[in-house]
C-alpha atoms as a PDB file:
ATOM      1  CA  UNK A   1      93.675 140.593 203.370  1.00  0.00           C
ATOM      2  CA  UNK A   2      93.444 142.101 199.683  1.00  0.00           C
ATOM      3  CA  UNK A   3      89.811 143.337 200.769  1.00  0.00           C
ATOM      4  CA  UNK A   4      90.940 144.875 203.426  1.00  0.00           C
ATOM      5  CA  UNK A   5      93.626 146.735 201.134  1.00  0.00           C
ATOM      6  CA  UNK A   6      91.556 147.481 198.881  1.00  0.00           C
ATOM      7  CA  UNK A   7      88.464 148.850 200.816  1.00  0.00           C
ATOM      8  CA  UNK A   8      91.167 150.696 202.681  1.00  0.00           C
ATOM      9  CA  UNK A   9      92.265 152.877 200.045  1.00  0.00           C
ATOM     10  CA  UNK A  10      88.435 153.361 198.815  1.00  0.00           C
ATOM     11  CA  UNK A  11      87.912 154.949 201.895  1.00  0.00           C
ATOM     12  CA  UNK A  12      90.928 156.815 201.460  1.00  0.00           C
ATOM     13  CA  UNK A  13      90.375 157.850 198.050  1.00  0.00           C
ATOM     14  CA  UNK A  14      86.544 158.845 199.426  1.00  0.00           C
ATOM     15  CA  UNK A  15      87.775 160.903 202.459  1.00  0.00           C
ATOM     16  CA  UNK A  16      90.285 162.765 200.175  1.00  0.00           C
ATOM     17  CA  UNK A  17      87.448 163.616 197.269  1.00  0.00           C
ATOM     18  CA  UNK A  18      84.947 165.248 199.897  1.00  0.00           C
ATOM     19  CA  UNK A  19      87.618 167.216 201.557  1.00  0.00           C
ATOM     20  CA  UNK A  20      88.973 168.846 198.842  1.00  0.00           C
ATOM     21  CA  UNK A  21      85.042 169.363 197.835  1.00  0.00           C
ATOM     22  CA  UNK A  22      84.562 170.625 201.098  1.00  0.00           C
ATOM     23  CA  UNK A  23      87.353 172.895 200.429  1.00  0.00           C
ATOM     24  CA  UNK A  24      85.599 174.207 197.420  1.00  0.00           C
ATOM     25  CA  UNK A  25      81.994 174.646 199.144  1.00  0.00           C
ATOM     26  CA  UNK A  26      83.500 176.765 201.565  1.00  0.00           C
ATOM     27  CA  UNK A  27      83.742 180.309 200.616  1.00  0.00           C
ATOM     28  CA  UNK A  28      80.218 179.724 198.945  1.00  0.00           C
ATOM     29  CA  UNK A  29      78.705 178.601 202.318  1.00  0.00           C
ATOM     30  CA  UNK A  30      80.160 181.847 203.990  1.00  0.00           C
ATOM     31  CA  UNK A  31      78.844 183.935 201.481  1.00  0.00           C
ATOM     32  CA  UNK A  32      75.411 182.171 201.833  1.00  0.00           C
ATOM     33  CA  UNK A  33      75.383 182.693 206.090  1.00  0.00           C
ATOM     34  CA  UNK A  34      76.456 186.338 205.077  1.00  0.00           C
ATOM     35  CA  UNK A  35      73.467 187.125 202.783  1.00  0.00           C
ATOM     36  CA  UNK A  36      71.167 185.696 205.490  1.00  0.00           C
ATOM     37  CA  UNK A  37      72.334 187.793 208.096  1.00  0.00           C
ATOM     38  CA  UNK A  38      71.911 190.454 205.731  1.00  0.00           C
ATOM     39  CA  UNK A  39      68.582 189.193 205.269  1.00  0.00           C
ATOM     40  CA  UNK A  40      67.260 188.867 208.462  1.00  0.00           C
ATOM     41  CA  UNK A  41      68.908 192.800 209.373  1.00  0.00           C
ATOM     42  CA  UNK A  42      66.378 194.198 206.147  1.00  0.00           C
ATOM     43  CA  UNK A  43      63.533 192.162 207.756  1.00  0.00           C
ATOM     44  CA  UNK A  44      64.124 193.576 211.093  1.00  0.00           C
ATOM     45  CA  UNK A  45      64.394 197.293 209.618  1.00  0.00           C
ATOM     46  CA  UNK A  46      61.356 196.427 207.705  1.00  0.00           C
ATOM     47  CA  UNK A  47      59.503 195.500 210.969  1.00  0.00           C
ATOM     48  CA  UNK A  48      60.414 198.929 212.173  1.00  0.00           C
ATOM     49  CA  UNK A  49      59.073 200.786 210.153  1.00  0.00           C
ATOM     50  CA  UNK A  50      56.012 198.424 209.662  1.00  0.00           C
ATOM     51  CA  UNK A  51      55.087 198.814 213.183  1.00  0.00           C
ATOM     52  CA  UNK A  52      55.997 202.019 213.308  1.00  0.00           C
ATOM     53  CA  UNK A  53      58.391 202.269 216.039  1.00  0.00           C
ATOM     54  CA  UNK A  54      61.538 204.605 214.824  1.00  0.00           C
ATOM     55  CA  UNK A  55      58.632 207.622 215.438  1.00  0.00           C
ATOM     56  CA  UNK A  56      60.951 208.711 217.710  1.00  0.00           C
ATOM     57  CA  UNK A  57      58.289 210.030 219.896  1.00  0.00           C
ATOM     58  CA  UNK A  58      57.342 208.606 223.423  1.00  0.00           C
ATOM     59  CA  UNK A  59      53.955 209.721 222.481  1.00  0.00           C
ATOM     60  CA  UNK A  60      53.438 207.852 219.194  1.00  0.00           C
ATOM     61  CA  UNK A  61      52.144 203.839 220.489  1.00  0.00           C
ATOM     62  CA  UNK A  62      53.524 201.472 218.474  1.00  0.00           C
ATOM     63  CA  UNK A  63      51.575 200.020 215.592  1.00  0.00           C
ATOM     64  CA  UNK A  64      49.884 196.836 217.020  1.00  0.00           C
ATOM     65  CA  UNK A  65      49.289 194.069 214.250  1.00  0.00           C
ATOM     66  CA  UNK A  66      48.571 190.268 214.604  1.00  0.00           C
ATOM     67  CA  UNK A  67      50.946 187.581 213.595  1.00  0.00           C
ATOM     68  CA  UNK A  68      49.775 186.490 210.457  1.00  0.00           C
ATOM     69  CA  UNK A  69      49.600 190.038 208.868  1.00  0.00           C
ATOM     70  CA  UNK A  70      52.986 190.360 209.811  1.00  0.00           C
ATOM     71  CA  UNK A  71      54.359 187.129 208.405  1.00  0.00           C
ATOM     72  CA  UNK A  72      51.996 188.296 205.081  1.00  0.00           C
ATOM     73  CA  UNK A  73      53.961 191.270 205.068  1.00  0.00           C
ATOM     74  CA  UNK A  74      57.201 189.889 205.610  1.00  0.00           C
ATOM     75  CA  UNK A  75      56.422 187.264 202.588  1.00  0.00           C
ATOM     76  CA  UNK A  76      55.044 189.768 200.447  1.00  0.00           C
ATOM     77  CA  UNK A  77      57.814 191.922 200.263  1.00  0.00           C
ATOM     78  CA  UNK A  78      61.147 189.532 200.980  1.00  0.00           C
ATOM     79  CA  UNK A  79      59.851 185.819 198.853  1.00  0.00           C
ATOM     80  CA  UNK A  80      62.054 186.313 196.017  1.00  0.00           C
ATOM     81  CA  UNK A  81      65.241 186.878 198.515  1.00  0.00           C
ATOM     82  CA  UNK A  82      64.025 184.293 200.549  1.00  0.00           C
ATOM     83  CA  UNK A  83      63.857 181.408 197.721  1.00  0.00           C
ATOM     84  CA  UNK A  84      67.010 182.266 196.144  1.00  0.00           C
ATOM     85  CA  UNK A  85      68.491 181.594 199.804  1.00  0.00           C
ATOM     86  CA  UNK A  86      66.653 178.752 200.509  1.00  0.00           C
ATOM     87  CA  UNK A  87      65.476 180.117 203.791  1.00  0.00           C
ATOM     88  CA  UNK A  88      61.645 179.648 205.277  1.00  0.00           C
ATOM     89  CA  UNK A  89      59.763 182.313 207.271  1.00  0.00           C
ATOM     90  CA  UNK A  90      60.050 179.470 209.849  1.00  0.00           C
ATOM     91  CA  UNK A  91      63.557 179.550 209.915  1.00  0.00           C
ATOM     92  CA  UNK A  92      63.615 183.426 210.201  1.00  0.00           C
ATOM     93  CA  UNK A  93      61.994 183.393 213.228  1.00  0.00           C
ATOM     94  CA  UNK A  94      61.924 180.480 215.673  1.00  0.00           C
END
C-alpha cells in the first residue's frame, strides 16, 4: 500500500514538473513555427524570382531548371537560416 502512495505522488510530482515546463516551452515553440513560416514564404519568393516567373509578361517562359540545381540554390543561399531552425530541405518540401 505505501508503494502505491508513494509511486502515486512520483507520478504526480512528474506530471506537475513537465507541465509547468511545458508551460515555459511554449511561447518559444510558437516563435519557432513562426520563423519557419517565415522561412518557407522567403524560399518561395526566392523561387520566383529564380525561375523567373514575376516577368509579368505572358510572353516571357518561365525559367526551366532541374531539381537538384534548385535544391543547390535553395541550400546555397538559406543553410545558415535553415540550421539555426533545425529544419531540412526535406522537410521544406515534401
Amino acid at each position: 500500500m505505501i508503494k502505491r502512495i508513494i509511486k502515486f505522488l512520483k507520478r504526480l510530482r512528474r506530471r506537475w514538473f513537465l507541465s509547468r515546463q511545458a508551460k515555459a516551452m511554449q511561447p518559444i515553440v510558437d516563435q519557432m513555427i513562426k520563423d519557419r513560416k517565415a522561412l518557407r514564404r522567403d524560399i518561395n519568393q526566392f523561387l520566383r524570382k529564380y525561375f523567373k516567373i514575376d516577368a509579368r509578361s505572358k510572353y516571357i517562359p518561365a525559367d526551366f531548371k532541374n531539381k537538384e540545381e534548385v535544391k543547390l540554390a535553395i541550400l546555397d543561399k538559406f543553410s545558415p537560416k535553415m540550421e539555426e531552425l533545425n529544419v531540412t530541405y526535406e522537410q521544406l518540401f515534401k
